[in-house]
Protein backbone atom coordinates (compact mmCIF):
# COMPACT_ATOMS: atom_id res chain seq x y z
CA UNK A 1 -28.15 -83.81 -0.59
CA UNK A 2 -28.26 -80.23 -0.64
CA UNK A 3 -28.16 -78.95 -4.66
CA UNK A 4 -24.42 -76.98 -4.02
CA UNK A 5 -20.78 -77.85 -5.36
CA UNK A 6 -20.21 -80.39 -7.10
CA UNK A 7 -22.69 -82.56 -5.65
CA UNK A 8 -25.28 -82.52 -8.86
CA UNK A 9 -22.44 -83.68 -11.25
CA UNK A 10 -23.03 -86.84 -9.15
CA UNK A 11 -26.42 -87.06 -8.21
CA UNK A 12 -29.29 -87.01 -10.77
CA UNK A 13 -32.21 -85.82 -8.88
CA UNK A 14 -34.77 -88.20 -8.51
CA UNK A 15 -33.01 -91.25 -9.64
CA UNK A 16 -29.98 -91.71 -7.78
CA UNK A 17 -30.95 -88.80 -4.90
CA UNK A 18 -32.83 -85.63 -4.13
CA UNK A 19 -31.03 -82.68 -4.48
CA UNK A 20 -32.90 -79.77 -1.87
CA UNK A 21 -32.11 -76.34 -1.86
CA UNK A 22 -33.41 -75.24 1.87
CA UNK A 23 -33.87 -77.55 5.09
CA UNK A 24 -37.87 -77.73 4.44
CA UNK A 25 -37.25 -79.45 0.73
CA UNK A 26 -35.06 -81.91 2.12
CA UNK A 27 -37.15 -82.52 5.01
CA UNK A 28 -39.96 -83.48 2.24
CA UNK A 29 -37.87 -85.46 0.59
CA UNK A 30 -36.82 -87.79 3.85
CA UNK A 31 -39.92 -88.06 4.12
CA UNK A 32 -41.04 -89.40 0.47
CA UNK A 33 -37.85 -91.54 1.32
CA UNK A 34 -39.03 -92.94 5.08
CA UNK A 35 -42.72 -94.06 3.18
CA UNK A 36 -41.99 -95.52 -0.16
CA UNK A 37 -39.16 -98.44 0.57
CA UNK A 38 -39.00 -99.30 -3.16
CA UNK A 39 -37.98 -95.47 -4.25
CA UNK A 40 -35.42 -95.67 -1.20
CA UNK A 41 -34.26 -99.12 -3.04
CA UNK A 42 -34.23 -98.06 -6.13
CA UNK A 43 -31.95 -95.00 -5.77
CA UNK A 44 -30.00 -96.44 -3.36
CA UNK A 45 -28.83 -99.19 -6.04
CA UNK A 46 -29.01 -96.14 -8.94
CA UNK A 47 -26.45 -94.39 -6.22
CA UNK A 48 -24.30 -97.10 -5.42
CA UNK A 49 -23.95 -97.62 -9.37
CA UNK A 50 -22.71 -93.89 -9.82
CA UNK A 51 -20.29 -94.56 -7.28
CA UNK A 52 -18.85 -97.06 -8.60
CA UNK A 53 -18.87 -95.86 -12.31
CA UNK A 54 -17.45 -92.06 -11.42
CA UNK A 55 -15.24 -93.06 -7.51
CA UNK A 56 -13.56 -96.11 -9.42
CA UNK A 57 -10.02 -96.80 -7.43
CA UNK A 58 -8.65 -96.90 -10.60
CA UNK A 59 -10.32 -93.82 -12.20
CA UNK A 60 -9.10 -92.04 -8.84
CA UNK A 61 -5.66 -93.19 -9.32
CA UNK A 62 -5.41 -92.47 -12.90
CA UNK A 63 -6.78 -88.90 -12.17
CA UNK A 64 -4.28 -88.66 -9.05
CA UNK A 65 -1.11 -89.57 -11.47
CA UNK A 66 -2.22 -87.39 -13.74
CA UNK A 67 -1.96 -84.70 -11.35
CA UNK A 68 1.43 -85.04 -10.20
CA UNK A 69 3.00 -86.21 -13.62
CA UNK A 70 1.42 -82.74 -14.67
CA UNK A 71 3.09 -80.70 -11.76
CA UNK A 72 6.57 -82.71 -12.29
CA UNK A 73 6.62 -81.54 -15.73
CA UNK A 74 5.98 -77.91 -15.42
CA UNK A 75 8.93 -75.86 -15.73
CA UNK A 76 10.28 -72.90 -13.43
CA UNK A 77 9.73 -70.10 -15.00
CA UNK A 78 10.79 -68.07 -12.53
């Protein structure tokens, strides 16, 4: 993915994606990718782990209630 935003809080480079910082990196790394199937493997099962540890439905909703029980409870201070 490219190395902006929040994407490297999610991906650590090298074990659950690349990160690339211009089009030729990340054409290199497709590439490493296409010809070694067990690195492709590998991170895809490191990925689909970080998905499911930090994108949890119930980490989402927690975070989600959180959100609203915080604006619901702010007072006008207008």
């Amino acid at each position: 993915s490219c190395n902006t935003c929040a994407v490297p809080e999610y991906i650590n480079h090298g074990i659950n994606g690349f990160l690339a910082d211009n089009d030729e990196e990340m054409f290199r790394y497709l590439q490493i990718l296409l010809h070694d199937e067990a690195l492709a493997s590998n991170m895809g099962v490191e990925a689909r782990k970080t998905i499911i540890k930090e994108c949890a439905i119930d980490r989402f909703v927690k975070q989600w209630n959180d959100v609203f029980d915080m604006a619901a409870n702010i007072s006008y201070l207008g």
